[in-house]
N, C-alpha and C. Protein backbone atom coordinates (compact mmCIF):
# COMPACT_ATOMS: atom_id res chain seq x y z
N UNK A 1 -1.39 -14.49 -19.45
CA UNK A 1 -0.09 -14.01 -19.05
C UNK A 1 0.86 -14.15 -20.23
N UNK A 2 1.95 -13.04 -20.32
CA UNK A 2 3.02 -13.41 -21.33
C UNK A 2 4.04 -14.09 -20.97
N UNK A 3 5.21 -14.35 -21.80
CA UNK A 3 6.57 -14.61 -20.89
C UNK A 3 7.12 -13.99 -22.34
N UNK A 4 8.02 -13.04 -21.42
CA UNK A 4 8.71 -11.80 -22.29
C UNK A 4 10.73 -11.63 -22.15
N UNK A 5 11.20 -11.91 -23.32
CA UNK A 5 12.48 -11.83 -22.77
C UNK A 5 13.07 -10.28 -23.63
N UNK A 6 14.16 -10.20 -22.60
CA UNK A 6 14.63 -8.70 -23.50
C UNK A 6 15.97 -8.91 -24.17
N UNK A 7 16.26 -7.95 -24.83
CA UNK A 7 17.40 -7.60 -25.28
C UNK A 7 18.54 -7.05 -24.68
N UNK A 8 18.48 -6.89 -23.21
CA UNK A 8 19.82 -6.93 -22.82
C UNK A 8 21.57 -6.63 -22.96
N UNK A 9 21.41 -7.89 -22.90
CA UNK A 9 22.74 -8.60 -23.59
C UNK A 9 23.83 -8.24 -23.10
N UNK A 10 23.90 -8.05 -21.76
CA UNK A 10 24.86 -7.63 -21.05
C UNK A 10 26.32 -8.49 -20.96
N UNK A 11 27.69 -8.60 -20.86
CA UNK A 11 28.15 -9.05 -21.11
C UNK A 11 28.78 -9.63 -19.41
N UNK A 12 28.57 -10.98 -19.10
CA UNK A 12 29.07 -11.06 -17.88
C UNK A 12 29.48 -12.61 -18.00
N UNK A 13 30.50 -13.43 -16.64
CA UNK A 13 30.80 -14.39 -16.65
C UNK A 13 30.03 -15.06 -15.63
N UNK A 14 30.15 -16.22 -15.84
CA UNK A 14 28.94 -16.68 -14.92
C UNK A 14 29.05 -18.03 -14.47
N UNK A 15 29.81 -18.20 -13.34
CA UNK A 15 30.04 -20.22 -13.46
C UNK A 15 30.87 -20.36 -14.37
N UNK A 16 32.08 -19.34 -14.52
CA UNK A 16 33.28 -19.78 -15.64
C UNK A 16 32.50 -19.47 -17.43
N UNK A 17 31.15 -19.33 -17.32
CA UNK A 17 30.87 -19.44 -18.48
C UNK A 17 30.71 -17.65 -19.29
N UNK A 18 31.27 -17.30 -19.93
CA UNK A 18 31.20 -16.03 -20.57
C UNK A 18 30.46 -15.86 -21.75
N UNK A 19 29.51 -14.99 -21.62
CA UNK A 19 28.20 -14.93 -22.22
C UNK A 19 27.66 -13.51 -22.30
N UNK A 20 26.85 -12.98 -23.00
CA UNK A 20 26.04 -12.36 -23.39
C UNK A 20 24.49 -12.43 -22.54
N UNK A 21 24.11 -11.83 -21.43
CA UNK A 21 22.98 -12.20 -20.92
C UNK A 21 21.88 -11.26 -20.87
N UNK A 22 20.61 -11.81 -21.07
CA UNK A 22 19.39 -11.39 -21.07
C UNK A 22 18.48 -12.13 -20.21
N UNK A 23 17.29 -11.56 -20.09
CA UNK A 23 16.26 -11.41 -19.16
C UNK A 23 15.28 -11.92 -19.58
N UNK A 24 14.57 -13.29 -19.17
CA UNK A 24 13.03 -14.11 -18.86
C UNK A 24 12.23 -13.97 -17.95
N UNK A 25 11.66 -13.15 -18.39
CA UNK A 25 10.24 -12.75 -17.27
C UNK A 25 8.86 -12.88 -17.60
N UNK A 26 7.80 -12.89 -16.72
CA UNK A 26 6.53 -12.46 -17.47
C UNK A 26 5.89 -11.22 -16.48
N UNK A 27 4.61 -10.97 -17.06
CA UNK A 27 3.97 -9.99 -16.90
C UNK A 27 3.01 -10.32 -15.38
N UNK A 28 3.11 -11.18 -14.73
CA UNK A 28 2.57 -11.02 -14.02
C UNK A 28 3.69 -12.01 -12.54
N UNK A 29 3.81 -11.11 -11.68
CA UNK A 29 4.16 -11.52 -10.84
C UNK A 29 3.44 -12.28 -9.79
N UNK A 30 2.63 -12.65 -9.79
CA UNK A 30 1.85 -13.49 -8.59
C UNK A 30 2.21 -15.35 -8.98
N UNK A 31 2.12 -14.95 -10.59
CA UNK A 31 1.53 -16.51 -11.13
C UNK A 31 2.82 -16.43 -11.79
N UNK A 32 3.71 -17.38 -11.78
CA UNK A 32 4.86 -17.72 -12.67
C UNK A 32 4.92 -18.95 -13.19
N UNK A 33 3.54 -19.73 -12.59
CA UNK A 33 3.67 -21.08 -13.84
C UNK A 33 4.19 -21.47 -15.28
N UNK A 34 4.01 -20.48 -15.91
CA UNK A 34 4.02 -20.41 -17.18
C UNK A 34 5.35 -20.10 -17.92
N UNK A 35 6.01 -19.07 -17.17
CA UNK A 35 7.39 -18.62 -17.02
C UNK A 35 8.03 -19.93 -16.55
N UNK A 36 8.03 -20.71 -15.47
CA UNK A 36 8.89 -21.94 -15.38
C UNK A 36 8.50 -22.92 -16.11
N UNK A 37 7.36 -23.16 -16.76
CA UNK A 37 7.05 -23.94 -17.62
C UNK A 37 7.76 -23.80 -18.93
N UNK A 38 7.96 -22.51 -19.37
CA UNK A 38 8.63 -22.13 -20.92
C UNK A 38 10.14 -22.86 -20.59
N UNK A 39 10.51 -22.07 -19.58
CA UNK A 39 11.96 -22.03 -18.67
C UNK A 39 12.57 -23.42 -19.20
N UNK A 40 11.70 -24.23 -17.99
CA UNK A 40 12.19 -26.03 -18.27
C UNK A 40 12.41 -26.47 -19.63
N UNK A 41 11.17 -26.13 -20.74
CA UNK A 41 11.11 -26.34 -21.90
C UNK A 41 12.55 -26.51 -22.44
N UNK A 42 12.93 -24.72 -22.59
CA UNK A 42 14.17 -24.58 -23.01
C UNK A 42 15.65 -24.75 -22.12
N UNK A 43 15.67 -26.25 -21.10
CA UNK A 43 16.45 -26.50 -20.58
C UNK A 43 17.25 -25.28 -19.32
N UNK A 44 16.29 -24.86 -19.06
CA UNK A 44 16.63 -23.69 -17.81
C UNK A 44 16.45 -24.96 -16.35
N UNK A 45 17.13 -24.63 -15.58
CA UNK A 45 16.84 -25.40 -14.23
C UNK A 45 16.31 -24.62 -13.17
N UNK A 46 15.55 -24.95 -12.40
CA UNK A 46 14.35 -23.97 -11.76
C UNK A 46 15.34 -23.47 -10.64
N UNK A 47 16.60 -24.09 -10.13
CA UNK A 47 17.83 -23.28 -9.23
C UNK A 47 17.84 -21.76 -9.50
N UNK A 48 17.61 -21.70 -11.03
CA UNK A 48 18.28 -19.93 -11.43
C UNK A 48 17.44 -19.39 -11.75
N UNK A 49 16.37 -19.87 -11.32
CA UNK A 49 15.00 -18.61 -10.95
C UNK A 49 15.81 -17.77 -9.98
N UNK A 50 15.81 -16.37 -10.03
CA UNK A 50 16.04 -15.13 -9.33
C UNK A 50 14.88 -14.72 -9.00
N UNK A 51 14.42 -14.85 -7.53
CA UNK A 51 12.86 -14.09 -7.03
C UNK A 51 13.07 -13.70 -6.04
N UNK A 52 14.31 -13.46 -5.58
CA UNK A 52 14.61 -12.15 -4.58
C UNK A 52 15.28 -11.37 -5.28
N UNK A 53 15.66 -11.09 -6.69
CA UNK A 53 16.27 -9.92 -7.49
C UNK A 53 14.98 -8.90 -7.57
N UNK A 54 15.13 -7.71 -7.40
CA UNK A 54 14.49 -6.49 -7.66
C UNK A 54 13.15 -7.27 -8.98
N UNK A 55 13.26 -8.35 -9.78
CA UNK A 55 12.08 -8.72 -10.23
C UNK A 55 11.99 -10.27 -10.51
N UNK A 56 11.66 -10.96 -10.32
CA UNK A 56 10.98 -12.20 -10.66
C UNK A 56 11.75 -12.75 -11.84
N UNK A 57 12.89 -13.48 -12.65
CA UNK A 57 13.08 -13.31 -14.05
C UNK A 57 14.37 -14.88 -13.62
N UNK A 58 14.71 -14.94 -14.81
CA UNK A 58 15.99 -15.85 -15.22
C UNK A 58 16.68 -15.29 -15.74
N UNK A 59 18.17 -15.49 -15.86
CA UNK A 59 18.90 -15.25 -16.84
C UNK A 59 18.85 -15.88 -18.36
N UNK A 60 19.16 -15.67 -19.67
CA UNK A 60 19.36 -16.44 -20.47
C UNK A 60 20.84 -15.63 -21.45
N UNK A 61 21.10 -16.92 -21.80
CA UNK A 61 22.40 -15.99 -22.81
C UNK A 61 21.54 -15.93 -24.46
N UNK A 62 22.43 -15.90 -25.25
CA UNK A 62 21.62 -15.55 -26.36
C UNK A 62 21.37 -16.75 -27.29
N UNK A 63 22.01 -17.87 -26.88
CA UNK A 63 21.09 -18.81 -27.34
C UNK A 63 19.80 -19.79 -26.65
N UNK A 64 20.36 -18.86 -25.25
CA UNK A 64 18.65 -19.67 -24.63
C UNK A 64 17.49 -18.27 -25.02
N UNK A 65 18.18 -17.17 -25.33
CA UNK A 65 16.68 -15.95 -25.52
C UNK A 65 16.70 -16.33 -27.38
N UNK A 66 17.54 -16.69 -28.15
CA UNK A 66 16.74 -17.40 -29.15
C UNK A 66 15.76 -18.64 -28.74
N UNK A 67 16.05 -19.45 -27.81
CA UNK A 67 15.31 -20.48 -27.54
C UNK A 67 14.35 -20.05 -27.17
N UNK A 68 13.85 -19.88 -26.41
CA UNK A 68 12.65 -19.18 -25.72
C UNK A 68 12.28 -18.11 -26.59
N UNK A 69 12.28 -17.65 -27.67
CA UNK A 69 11.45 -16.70 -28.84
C UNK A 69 10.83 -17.81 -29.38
N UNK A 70 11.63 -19.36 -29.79
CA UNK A 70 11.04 -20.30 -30.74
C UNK A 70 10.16 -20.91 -29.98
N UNK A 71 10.04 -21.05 -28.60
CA UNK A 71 9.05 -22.06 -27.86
C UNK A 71 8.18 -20.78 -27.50
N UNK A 72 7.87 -19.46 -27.80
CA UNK A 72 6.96 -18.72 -27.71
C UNK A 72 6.83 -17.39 -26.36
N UNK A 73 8.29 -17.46 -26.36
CA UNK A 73 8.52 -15.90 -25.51
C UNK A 73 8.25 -14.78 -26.73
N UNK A 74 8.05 -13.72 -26.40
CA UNK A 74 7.79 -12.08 -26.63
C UNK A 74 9.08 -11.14 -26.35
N UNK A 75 9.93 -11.18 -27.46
CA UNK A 75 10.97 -10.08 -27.71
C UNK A 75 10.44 -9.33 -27.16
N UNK A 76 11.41 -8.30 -26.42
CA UNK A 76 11.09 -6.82 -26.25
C UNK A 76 12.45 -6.15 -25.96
N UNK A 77 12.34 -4.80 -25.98
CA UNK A 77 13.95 -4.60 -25.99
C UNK A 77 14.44 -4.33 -24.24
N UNK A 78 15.22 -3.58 -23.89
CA UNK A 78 15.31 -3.82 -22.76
C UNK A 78 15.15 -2.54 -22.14
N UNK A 79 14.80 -1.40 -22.55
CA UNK A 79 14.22 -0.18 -22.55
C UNK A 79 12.45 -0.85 -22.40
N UNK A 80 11.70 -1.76 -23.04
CA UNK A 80 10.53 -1.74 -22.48
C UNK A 80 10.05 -2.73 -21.25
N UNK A 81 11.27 -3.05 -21.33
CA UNK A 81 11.11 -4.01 -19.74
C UNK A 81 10.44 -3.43 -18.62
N UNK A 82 11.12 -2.14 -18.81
CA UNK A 82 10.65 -1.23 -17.21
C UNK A 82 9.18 -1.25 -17.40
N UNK A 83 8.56 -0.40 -18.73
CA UNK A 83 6.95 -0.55 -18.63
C UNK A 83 6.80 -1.89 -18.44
N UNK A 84 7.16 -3.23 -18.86
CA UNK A 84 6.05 -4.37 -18.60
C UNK A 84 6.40 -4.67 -16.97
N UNK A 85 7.26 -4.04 -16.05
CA UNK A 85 7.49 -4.39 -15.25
C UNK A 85 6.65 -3.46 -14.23
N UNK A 86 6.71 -2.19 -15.00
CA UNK A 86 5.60 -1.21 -13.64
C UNK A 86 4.40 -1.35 -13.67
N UNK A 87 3.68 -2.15 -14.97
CA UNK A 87 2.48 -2.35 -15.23
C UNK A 87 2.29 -3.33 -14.27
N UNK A 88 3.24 -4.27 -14.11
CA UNK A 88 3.31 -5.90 -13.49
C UNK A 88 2.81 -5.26 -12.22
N UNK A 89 3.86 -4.28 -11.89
CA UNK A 89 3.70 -4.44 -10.37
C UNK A 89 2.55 -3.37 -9.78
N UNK A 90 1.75 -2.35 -10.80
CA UNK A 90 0.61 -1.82 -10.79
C UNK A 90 -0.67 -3.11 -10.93
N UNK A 91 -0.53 -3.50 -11.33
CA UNK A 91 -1.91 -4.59 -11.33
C UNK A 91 -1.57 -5.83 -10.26
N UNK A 92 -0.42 -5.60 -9.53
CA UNK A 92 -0.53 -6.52 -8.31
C UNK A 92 -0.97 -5.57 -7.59
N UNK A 93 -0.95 -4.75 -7.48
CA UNK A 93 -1.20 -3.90 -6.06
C UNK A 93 -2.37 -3.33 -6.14
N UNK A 94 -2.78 -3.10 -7.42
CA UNK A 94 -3.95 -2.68 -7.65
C UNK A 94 -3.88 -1.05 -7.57
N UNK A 95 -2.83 -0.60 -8.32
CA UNK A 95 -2.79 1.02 -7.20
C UNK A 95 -1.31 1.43 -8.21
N UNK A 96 -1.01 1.96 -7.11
CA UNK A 96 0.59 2.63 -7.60
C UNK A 96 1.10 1.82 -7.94
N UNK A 97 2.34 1.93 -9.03
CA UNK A 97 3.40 0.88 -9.08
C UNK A 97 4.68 1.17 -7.54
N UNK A 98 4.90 0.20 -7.28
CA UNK A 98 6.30 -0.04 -6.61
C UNK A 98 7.78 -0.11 -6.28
């Protein structure tokens, strides 16, 4: 499995905190061990897992998606999110994507 963050970088406030935010996900939605494992690493708290958002992911601002490149996330921009995400959800289903 990967754990893939994007480029984003949307600009929103969040808990008073104003930031630049991007997206921690991986490629497979069934198994997210690995994704909360990176997560914790880089001081994420498992509260702001989002897994009733349209996909499985965390937020990060841009010094936790530098963090998580150095502990071994996979840049991608945020235009290829959608493919690692229809692939995700094609190899859960085994079939169509979703």
């Amino acid at each position: 499995m990967t754990v893939y963050v994007d480029d984003f970088r949307v600009p929103s406030t969040v808990g008073g905190y104003r930031a630049r935010w991007s997206h921690l996900f991986t490629d497979d939605m069934s198994d997210q061990a690995e994704l909360h494992a990176l997560a914790e690493r880089i001081g994420l708290r498992r509260a702001w897992f989002q897994d009733a958002a349209s996909y499985p992911h965390y937020d990060v601002t841009d010094r936790k998606r530098d963090d998580a490149i150095t502990a071994g996330a996979v840049p991608i921009t945020w235009r290829q999110t959608a493919a690692v995400i229809r692939r995700a959800r094609t190899n859960r289903t085994g079939g169509e994507p979703q």
